[in-house]
N, C-alpha and C. Protein backbone atom coordinates (compact mmCIF):
# COMPACT_ATOMS: atom_id res chain seq x y z
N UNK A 1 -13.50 -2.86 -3.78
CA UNK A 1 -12.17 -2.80 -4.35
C UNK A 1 -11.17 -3.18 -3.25
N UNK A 2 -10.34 -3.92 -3.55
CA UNK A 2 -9.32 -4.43 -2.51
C UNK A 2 -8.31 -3.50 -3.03
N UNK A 3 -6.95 -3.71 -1.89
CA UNK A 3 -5.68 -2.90 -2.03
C UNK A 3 -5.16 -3.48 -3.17
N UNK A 4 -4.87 -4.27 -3.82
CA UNK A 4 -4.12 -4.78 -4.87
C UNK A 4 -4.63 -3.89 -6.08
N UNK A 5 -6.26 -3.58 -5.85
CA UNK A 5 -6.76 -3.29 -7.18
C UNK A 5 -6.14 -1.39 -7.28
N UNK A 6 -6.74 -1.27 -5.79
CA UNK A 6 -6.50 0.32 -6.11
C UNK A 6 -4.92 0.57 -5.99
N UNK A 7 -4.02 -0.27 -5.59
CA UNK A 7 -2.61 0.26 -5.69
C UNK A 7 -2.52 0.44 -7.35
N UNK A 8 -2.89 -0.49 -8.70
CA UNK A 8 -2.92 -0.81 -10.00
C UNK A 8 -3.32 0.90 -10.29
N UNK A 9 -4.66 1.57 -9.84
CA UNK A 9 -5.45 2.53 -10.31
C UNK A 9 -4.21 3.69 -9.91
N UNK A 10 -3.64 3.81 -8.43
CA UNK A 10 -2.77 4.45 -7.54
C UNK A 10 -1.59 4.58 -8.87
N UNK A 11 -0.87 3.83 -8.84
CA UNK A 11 0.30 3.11 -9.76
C UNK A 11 0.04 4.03 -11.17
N UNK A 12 -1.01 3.79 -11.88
CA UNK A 12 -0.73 4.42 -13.18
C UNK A 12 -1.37 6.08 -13.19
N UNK A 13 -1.84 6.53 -12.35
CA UNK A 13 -2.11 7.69 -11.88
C UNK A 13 -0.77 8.52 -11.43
N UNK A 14 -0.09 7.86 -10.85
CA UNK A 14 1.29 8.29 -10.63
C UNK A 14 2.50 8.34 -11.67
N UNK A 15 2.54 7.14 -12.68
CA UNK A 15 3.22 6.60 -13.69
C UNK A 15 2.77 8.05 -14.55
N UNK A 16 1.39 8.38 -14.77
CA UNK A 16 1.32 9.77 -16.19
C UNK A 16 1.82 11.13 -15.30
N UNK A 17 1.76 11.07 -13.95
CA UNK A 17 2.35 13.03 -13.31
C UNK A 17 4.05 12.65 -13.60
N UNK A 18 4.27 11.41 -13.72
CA UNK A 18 5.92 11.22 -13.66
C UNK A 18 6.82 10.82 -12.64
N UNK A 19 6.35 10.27 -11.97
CA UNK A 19 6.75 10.00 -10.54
C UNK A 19 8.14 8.52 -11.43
N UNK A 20 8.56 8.35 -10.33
CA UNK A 20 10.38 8.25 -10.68
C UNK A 20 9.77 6.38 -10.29
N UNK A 21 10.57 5.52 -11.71
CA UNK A 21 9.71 4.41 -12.12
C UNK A 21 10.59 3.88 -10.55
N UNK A 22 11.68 4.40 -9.40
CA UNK A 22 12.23 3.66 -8.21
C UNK A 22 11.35 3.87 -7.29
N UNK A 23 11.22 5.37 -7.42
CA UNK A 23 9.80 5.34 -6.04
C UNK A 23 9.13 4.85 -5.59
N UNK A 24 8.15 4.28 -7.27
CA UNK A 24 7.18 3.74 -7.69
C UNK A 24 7.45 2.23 -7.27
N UNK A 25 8.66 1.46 -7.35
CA UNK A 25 8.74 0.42 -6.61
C UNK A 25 9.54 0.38 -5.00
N UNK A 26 9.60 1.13 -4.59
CA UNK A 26 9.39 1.51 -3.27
C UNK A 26 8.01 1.63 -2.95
N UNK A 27 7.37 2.21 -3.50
CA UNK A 27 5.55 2.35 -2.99
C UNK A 27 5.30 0.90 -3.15
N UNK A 28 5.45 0.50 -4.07
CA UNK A 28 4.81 -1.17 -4.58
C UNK A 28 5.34 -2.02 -3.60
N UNK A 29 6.44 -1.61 -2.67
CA UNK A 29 7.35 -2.83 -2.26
C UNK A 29 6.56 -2.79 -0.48
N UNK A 30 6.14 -1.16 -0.14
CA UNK A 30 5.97 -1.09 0.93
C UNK A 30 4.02 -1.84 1.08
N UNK A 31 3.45 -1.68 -0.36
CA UNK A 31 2.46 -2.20 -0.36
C UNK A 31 1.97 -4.07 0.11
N UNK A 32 3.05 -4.60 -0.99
CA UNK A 32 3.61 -6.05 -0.49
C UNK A 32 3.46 -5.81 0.80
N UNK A 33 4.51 -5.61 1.54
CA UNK A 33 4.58 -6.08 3.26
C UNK A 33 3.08 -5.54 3.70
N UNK A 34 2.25 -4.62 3.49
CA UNK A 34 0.91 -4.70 3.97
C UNK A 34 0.38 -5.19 3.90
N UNK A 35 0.02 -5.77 2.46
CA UNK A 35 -0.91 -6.90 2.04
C UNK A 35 -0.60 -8.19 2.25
N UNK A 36 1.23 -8.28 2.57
CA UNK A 36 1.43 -9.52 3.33
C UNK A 36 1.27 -10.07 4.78
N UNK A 37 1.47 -8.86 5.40
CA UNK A 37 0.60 -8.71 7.29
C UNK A 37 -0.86 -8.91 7.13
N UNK A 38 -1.38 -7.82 6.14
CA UNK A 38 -2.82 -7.92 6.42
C UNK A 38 -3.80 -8.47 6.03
N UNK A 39 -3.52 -9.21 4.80
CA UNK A 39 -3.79 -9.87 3.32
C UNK A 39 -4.45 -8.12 2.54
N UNK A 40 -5.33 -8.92 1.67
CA UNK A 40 -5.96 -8.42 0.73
C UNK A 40 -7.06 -7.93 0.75
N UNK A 41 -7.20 -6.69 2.12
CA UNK A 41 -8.51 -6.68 2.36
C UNK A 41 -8.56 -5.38 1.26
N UNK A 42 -10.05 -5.55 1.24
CA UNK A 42 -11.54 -4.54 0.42
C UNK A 42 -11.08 -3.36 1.33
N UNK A 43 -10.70 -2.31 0.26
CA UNK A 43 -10.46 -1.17 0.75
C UNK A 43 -11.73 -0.62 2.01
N UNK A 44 -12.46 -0.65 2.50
CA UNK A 44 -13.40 -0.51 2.74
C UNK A 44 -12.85 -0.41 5.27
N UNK A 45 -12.77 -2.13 4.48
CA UNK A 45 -12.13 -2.48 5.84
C UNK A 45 -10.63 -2.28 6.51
N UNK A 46 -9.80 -1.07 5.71
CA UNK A 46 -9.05 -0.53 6.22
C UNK A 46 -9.74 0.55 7.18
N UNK A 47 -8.85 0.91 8.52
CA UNK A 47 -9.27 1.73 9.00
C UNK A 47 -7.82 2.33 9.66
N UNK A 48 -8.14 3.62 9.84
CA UNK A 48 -6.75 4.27 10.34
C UNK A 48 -6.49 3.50 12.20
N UNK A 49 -7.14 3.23 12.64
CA UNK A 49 -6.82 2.30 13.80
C UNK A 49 -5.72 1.23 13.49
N UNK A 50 -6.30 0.43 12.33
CA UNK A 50 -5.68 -0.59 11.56
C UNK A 50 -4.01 -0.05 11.11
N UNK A 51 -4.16 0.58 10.41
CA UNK A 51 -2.79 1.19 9.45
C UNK A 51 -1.75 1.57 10.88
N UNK A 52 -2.57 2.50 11.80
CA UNK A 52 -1.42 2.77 13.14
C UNK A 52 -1.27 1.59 13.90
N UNK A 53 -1.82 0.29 14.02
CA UNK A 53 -1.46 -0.62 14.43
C UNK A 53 -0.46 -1.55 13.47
N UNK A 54 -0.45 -0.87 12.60
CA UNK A 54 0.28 -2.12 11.22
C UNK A 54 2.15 -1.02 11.63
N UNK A 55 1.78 -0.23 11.61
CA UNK A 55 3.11 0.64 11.65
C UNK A 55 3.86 0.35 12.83
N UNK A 56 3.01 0.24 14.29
CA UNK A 56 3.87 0.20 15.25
C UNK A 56 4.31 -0.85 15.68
N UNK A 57 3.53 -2.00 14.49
CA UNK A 57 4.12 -3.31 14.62
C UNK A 57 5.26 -3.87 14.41
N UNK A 58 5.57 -2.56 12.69
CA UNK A 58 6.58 -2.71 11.81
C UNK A 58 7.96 -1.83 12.09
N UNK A 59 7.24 -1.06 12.20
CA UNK A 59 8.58 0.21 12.70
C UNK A 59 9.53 0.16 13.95
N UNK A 60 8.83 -1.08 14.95
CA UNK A 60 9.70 -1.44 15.81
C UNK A 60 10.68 -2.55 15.33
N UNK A 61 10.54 -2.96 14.34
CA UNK A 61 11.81 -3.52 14.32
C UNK A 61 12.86 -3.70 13.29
């Protein structure tokens, strides 16, 4: 399963507890810029090494 798929599964799991339809594209928007740094990898080959390197890339500027 890649990130695109499980954000979809993420997304309507959130959409039925009620989560606020702006949040929800705030989550979607912060997903974009990941999958646009990192592409589209298979959930699999995320690793928290990865994600803290994606942040301190981003958050600096």
């Amino acid at each position: 399963m890649n990130l695109r798929e499980l954000w979809r599964l993420y997304e309507a799991d959130k959409r039925i507890q009620g989560l606020s339809p702006h949040t929800l594209k705030a989550y979607a928007l912060q997903l974009r810029m990941l999958v646009g740094e990192l592409g589209d990898l298979n959930i699999g080959a995320v690793t928290l090494q990865l994600l803290k390197e994606y942040l301190v890339n981003n958050l600096a500027d």
